[in-house]
Protein backbone atom coordinates (compact mmCIF):
# COMPACT_ATOMS: atom_id res chain seq x y z
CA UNK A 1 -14.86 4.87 20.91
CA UNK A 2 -15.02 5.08 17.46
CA UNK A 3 -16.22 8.46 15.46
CA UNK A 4 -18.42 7.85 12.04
CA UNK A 5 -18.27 11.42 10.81
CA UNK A 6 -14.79 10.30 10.13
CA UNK A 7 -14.04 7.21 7.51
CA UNK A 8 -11.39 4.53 9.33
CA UNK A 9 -8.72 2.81 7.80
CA UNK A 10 -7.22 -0.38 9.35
CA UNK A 11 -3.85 -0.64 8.31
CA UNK A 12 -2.08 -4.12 8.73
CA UNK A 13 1.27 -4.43 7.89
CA UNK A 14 4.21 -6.16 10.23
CA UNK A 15 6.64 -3.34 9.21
CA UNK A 16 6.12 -0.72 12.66
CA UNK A 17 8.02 2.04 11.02
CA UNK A 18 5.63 1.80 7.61
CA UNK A 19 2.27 1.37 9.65
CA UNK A 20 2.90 3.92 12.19
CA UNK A 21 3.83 6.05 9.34
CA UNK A 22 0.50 5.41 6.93
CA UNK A 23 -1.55 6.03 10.41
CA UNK A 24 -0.24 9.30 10.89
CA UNK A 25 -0.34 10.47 7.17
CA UNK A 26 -4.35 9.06 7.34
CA UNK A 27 -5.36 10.79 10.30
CA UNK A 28 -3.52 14.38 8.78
CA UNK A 29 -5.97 14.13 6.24
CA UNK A 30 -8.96 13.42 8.56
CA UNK A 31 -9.23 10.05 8.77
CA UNK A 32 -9.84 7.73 11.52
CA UNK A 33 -6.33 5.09 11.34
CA UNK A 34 -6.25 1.77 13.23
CA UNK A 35 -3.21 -0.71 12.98
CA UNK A 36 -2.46 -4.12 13.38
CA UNK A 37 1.10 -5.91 12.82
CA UNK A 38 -0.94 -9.75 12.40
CA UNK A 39 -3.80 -11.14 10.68
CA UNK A 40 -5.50 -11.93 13.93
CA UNK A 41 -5.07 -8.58 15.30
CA UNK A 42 -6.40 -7.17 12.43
CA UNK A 43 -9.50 -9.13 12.62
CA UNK A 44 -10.18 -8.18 16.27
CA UNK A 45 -9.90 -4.31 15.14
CA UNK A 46 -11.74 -4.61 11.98
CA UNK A 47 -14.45 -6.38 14.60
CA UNK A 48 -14.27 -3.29 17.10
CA UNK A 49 -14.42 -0.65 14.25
CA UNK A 50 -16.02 -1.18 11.13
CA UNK A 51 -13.23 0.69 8.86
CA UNK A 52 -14.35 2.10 5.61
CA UNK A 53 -10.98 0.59 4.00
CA UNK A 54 -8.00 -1.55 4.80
CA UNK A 55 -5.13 -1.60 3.81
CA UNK A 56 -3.16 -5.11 3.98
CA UNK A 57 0.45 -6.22 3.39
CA UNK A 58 0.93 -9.54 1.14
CA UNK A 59 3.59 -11.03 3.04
CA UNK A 60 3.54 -11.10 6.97
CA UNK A 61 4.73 -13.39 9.80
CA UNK A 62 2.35 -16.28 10.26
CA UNK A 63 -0.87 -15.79 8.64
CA UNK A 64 -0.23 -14.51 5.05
CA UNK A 65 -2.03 -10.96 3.48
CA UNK A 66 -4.13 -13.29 1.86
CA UNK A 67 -5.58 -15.37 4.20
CA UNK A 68 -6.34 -11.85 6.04
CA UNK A 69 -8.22 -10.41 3.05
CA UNK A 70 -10.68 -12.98 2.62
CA UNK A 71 -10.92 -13.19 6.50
CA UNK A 72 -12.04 -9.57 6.38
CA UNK A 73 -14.62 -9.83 3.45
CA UNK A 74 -16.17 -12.56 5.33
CA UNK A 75 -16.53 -10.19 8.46
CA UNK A 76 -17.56 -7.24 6.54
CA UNK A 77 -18.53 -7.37 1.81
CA UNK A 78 -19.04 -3.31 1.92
CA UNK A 79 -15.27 -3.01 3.00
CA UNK A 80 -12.83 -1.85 0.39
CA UNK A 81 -9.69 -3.98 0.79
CA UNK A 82 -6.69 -2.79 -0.68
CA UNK A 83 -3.28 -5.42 -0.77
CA UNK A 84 -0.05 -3.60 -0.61
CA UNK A 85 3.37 -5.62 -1.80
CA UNK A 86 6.78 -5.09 -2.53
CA UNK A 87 6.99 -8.37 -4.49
CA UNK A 88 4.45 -7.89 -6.80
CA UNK A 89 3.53 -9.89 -9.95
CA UNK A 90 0.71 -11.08 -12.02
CA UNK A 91 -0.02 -14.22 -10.68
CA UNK A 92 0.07 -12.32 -6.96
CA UNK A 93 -2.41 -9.66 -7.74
CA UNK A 94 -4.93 -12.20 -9.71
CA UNK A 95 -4.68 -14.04 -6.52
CA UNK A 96 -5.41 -11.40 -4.04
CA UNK A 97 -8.59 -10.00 -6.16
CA UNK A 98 -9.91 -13.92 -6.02
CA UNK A 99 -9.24 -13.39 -2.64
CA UNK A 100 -11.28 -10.96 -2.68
CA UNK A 101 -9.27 -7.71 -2.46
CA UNK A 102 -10.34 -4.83 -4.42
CA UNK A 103 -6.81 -3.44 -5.57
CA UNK A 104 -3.34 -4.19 -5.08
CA UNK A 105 -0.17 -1.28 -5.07
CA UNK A 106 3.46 -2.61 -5.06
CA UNK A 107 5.32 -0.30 -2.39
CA UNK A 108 6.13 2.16 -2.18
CA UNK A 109 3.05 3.48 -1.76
CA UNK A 110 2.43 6.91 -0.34
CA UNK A 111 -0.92 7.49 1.34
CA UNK A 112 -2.03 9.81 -1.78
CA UNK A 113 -1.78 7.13 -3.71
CA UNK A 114 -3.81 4.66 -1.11
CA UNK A 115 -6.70 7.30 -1.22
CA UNK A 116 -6.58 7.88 -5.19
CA UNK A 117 -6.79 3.90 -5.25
CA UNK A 118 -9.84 4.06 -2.51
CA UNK A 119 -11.73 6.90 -4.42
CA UNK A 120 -11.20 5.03 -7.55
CA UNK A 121 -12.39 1.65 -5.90
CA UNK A 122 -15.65 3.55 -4.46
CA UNK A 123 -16.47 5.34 -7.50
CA UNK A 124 -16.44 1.93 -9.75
CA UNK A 125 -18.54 0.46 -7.24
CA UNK A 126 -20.92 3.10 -7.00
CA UNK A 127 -20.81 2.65 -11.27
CA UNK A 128 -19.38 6.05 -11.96
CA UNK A 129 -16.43 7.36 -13.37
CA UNK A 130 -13.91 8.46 -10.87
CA UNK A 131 -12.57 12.30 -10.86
CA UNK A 132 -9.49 12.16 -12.59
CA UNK A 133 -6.16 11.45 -11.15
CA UNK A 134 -2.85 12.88 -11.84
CA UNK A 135 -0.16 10.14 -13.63
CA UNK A 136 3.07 10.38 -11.72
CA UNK A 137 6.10 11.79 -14.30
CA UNK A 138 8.66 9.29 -15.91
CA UNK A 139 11.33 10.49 -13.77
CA UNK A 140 9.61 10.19 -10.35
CA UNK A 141 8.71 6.26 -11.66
CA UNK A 142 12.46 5.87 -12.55
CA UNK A 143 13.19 7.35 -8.92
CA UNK A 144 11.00 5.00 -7.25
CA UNK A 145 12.15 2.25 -8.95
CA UNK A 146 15.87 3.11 -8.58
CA UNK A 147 14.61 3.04 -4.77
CA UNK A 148 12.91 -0.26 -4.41
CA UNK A 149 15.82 -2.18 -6.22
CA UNK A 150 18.64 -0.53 -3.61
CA UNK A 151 16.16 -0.65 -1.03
CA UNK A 152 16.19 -4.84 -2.04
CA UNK A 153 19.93 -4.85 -2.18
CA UNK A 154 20.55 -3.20 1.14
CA UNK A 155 21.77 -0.13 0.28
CA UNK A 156 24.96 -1.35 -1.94
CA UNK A 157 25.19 1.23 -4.47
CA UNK A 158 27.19 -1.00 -6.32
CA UNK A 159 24.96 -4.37 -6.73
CA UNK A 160 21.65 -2.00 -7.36
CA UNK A 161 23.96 -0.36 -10.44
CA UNK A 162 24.57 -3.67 -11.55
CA UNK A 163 20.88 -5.34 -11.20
CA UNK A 164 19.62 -2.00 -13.01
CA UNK A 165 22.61 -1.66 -15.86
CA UNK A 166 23.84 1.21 -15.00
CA UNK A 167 27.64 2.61 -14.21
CA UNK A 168 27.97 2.61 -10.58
CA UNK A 169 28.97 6.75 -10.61
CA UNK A 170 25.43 7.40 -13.18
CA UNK A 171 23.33 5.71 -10.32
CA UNK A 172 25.27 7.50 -7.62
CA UNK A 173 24.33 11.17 -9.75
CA UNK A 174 20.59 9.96 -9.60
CA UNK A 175 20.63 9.13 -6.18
CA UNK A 176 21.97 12.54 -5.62
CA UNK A 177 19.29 14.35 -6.90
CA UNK A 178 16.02 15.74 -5.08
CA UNK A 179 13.05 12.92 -6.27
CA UNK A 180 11.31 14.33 -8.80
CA UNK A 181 7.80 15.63 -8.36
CA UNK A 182 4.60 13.83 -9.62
């Protein structure tokens, strides 16, 4: 049964290990978290309980981010719909919001920054300003970044140096290091 003192997220995304974490960061900070791994599955939930926001990865097996987005603002126009992508690009984004998806992140994306996009999304609706949020530091964009691109090439220290122009030992001493804060 579903609670409505609490606002729901539906979280669809393929990736178990990402979903299953975003649904347990949401409901620590009091939120109701659904997931689905498919576009269909997604539409069945979002049928069964109304969530205040979902969150929805670009690229999936079968039916595409996309296709789920405008899917779910045919089912539901008050719902915010956030995309989430780890190829992201103009042309991708401008697509999604014709879709008819209210933001899009490029992971990673922590849940702070899902809810600072939500809050911002709600406010502009509502046609006020949105409290203000914090800008993360240089270094912890440069850390994230240094993480995507060896994420991409599978861990090898060697080929992420070399995509990002850096001696293989300098990107070894950032690695090392604690990621910077916000």
């Amino acid at each position: 049964m579903v609670e409505k003192d609490k606002p729901a997220a539906l979280i669809v995304d393929d990736d178990e290990v990402f979903h299953n974490r975003l649904r347990r960061a949401f409901e620590l900070r009091g939120w109701e978290a659904h997931v689905a791994a498919s576009g269909e599955a997604a539409l069945i939930c979002a049928r069964e309980t109304g969530p205040d926001l979902a969150i929805v990865d670009l690229r999936m097996p079968g039916e595409s981010g996309l296709d789920v987005v405008k899917s779910l603002r045919e089912l539901d126009a008050t719902i915010s719909i956030i995309i989430l992508t780890g190829y992201g690009s103009i042309a991708t984004a401008l697509e999604a919001v014709r879709c008819g998806a209210d933001y899009y992140l490029s992971k990673p994306v922590d849940v702070d920054q899902i809810l600072s996009t939500y809050e911002a999304v709600r406010f502009s609706t509502l046609g006020e300003n949105p409290p203000p949020t914090a800008v993360p530091s240089l270094a912890r964009v440069e850390w994230e970044h240094i993480q995507r691109v060896l994420t991409d090439c599978g861990g090898n220290v060697s080929q992420a140096a070399k995509l990002l122009g850096l001696h293989r030992r300098s990107l070894q001493r950032k690695l090392s290091k604690y990621p910077p804060r916000t």
